[in-house]
N, C-alpha and C. Protein backbone atom coordinates (compact mmCIF):
# COMPACT_ATOMS: atom_id res chain seq x y z
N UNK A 1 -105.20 -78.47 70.14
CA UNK A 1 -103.79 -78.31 70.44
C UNK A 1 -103.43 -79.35 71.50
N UNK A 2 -102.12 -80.14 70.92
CA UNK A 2 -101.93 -80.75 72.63
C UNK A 2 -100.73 -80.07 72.55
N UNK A 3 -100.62 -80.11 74.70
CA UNK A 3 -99.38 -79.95 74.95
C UNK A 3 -99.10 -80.76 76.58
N UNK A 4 -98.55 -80.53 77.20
CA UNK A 4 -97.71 -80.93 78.28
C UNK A 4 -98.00 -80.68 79.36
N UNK A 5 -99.04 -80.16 80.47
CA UNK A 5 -98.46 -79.47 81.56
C UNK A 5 -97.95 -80.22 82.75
N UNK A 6 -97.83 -79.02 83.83
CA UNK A 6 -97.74 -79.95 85.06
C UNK A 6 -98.71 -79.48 86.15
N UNK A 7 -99.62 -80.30 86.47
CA UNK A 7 -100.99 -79.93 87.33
C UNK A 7 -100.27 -80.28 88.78
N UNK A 8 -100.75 -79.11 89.96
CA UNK A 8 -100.37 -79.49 91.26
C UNK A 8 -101.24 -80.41 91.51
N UNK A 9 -100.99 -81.29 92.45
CA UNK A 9 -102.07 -82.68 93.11
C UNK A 9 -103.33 -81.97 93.72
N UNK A 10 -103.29 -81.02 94.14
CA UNK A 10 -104.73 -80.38 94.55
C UNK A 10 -105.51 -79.92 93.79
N UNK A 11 -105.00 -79.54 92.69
CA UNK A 11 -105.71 -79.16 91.03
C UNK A 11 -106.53 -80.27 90.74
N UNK A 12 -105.33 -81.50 90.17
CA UNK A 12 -105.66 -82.51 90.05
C UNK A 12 -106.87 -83.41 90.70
N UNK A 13 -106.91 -83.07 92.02
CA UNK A 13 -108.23 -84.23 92.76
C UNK A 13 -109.20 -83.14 92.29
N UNK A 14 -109.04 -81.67 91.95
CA UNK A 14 -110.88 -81.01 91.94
C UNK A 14 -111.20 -81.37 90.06
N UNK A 15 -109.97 -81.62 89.68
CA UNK A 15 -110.28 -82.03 88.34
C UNK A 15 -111.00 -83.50 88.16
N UNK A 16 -110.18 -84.65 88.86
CA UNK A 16 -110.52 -85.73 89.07
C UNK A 16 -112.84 -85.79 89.62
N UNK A 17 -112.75 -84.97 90.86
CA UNK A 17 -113.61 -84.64 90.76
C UNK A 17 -114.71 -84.47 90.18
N UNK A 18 -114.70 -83.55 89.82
CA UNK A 18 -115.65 -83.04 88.58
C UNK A 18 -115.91 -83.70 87.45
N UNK A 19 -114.43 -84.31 87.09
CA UNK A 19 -114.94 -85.97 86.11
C UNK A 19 -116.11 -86.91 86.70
N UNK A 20 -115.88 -86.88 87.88
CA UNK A 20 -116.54 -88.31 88.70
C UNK A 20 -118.15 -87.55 88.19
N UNK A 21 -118.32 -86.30 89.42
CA UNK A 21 -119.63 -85.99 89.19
C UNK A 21 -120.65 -85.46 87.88
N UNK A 22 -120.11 -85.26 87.10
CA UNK A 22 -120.07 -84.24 85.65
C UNK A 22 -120.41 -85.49 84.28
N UNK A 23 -119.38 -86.52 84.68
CA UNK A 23 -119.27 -88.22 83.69
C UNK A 23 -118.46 -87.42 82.73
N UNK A 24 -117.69 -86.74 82.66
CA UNK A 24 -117.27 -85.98 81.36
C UNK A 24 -115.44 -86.62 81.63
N UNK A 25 -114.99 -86.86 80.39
CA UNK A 25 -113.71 -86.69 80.43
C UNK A 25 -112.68 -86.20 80.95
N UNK A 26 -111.11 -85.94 81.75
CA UNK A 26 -110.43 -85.09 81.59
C UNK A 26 -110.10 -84.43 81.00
N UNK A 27 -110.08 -84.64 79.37
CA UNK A 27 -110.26 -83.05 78.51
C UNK A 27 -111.13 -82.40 78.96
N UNK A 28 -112.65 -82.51 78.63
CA UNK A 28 -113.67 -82.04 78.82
C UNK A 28 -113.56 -80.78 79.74
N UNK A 29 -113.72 -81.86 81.27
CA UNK A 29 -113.65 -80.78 82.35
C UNK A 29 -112.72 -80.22 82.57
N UNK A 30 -111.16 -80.04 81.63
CA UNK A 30 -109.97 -79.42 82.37
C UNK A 30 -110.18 -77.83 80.82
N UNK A 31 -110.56 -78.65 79.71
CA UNK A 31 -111.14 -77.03 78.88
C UNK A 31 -112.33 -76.43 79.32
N UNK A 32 -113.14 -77.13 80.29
CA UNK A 32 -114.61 -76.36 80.82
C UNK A 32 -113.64 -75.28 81.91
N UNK A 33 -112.78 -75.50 82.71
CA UNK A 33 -112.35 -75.16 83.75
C UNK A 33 -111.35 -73.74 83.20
N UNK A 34 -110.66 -74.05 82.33
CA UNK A 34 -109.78 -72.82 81.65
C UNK A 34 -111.04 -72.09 81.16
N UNK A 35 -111.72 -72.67 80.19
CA UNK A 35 -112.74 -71.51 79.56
C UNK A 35 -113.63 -70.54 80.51
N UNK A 36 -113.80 -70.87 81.77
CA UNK A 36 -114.71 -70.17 82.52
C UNK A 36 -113.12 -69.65 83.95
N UNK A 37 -112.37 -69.61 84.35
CA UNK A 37 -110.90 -69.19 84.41
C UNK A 37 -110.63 -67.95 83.84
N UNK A 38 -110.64 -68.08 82.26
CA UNK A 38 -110.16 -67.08 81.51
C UNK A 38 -110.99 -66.31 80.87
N UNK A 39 -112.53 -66.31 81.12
CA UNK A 39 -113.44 -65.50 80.29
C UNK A 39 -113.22 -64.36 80.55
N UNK A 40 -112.73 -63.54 81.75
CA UNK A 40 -112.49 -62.36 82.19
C UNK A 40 -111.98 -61.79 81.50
N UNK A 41 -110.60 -62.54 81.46
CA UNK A 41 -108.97 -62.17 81.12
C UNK A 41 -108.90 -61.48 79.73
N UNK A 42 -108.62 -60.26 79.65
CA UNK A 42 -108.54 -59.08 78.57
C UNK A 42 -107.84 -57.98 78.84
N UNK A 43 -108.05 -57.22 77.89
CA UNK A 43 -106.88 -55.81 78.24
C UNK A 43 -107.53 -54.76 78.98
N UNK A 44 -107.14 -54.32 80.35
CA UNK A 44 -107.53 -53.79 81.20
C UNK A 44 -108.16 -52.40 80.06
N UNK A 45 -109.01 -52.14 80.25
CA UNK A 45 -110.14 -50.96 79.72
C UNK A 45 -109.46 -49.43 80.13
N UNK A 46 -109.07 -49.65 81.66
CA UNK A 46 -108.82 -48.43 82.46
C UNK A 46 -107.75 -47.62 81.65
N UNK A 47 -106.99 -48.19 81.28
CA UNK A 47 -105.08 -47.60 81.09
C UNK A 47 -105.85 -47.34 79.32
N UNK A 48 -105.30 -46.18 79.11
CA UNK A 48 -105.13 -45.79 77.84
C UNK A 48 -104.10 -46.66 76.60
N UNK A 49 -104.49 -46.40 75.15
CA UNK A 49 -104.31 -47.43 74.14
C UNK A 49 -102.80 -46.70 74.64
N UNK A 50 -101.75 -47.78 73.97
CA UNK A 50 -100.02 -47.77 73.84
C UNK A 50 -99.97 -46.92 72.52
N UNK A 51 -99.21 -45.29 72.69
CA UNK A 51 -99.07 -44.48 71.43
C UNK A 51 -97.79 -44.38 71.34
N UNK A 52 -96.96 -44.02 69.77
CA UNK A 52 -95.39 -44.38 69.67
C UNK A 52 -96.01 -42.87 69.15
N UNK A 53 -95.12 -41.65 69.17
CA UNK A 53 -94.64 -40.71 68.56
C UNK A 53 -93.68 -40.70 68.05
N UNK A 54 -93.92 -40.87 66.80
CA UNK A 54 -92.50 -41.11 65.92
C UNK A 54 -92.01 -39.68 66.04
N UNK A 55 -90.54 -39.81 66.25
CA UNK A 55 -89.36 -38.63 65.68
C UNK A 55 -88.57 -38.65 64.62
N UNK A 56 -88.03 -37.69 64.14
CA UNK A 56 -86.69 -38.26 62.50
C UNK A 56 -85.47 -38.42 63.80
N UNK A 57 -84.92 -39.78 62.76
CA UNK A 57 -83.89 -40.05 63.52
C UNK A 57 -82.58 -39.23 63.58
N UNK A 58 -82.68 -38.44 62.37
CA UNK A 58 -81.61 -37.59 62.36
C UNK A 58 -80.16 -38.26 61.65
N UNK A 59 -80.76 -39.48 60.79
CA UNK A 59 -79.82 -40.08 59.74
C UNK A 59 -78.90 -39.61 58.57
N UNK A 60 -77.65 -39.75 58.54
CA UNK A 60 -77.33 -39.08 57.14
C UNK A 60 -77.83 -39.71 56.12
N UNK A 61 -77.61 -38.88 54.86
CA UNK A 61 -77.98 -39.42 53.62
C UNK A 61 -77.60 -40.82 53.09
N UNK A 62 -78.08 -41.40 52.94
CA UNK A 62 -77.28 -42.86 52.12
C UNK A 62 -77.57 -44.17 53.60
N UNK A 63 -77.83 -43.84 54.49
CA UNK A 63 -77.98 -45.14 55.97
C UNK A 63 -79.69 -45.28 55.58
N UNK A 64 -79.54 -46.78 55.28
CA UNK A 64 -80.88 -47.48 55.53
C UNK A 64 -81.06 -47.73 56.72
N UNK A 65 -82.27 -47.13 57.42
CA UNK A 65 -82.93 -47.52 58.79
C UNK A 65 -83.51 -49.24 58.62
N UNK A 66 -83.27 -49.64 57.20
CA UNK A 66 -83.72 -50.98 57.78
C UNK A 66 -82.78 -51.88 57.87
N UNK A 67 -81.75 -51.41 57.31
CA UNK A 67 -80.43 -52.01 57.33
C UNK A 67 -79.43 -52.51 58.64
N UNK A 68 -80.13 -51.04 59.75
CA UNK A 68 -79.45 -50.94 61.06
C UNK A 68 -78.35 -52.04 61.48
N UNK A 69 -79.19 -52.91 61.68
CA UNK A 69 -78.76 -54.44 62.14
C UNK A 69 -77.41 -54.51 61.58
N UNK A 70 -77.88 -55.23 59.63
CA UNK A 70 -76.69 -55.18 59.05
C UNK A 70 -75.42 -54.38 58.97
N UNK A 71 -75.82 -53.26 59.22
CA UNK A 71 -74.14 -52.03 59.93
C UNK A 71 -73.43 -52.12 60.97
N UNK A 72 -74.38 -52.31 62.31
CA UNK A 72 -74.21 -52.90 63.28
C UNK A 72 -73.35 -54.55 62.95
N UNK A 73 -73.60 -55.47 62.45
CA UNK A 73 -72.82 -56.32 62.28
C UNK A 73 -71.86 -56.32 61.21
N UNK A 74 -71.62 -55.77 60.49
CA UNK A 74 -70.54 -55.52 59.97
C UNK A 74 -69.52 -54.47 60.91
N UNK A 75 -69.79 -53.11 61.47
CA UNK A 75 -69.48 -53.24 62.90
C UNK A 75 -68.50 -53.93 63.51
N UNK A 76 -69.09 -55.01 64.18
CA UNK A 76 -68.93 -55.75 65.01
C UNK A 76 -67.65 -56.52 64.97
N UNK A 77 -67.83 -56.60 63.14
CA UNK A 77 -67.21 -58.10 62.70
C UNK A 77 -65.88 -57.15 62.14
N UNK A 78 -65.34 -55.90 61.84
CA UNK A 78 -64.56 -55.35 61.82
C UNK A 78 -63.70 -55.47 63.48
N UNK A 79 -64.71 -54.87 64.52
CA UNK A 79 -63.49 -54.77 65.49
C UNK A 79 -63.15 -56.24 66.14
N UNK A 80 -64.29 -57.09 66.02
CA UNK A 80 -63.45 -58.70 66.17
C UNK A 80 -62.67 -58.79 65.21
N UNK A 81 -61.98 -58.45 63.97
CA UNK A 81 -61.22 -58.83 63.16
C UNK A 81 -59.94 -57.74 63.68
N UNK A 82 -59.98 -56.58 64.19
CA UNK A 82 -59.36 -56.06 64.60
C UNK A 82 -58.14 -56.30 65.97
N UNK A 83 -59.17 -57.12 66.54
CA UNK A 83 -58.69 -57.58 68.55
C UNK A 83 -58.18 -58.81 67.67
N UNK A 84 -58.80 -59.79 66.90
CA UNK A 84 -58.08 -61.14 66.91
C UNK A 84 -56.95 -60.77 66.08
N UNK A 85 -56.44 -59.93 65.15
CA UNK A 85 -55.28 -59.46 64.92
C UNK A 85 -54.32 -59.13 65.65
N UNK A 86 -54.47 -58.06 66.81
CA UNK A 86 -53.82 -57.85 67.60
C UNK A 86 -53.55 -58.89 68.81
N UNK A 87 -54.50 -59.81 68.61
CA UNK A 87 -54.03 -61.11 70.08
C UNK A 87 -53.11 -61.92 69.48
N UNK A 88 -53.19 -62.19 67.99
CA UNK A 88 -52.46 -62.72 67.27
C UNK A 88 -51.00 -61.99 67.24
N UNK A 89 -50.88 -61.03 66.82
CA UNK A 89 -49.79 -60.23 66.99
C UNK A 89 -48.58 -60.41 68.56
N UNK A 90 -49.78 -60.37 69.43
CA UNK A 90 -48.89 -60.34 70.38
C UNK A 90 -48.26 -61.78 71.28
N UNK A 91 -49.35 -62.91 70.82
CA UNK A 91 -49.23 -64.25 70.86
C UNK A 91 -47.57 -64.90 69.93
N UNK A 92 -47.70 -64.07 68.91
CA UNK A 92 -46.73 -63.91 67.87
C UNK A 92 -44.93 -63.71 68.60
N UNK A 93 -45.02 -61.85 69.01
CA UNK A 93 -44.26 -61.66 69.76
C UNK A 93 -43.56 -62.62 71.14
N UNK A 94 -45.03 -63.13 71.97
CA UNK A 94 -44.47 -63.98 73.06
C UNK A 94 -43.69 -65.27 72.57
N UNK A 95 -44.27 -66.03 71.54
CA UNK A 95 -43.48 -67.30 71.26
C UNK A 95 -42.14 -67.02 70.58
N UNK A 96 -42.02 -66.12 69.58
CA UNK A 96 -40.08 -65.02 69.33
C UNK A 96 -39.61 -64.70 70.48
N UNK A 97 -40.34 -64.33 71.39
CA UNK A 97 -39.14 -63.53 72.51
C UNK A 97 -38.75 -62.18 72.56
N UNK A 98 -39.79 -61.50 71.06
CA UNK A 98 -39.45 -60.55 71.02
C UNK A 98 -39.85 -59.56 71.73
């Protein structure tokens, strides 16, 4: 993988470093340095697994739960069609005078 980072200058000289003494590359010694960094790094053991208890949602007949979204934006796109009617309307009125 490449990517980008940004190393602080004190990173940098123990990296520089370890090139000098090691003869190894800056790849080399900057994946030797993450790999032994992150060998630890895992999901804490202590804390119990993450459990979902599902409930019924209590849906009427005929509503797709996977649909949600799509209702929700149709929704949406009703009461914006609703307000820009009425801004229109009254934008309407101000330029008549009425």
């Amino acid at each position: 993988m490449r990517t980008t980072v940004t190393i602080d200058s004190q990173v940098e000289e123990l990296i520089r470093r370890a090139m000098r003494e090691r003869g190894q590359s800056f790849k080399q010694v900057l994946n030797s340095a993450l790999r032994k960094g992150l060998a630890d790094v895992g999901p804490d053991r202590d804390e119990p697994d993450f459990q979902v208890n599902a409930r019924p949602m209590g849906l009427r007949a005929g509503i797709d739960p996977a649909r949600l979204n799509a209702l929700a934006d149709d929704l949406e796109a009703e009461a914006h069609a609703e307000l820009t009617k009425r801004l229109r309307d009254v934008a309407d009125r101000n330029q008549t005078g009425a």
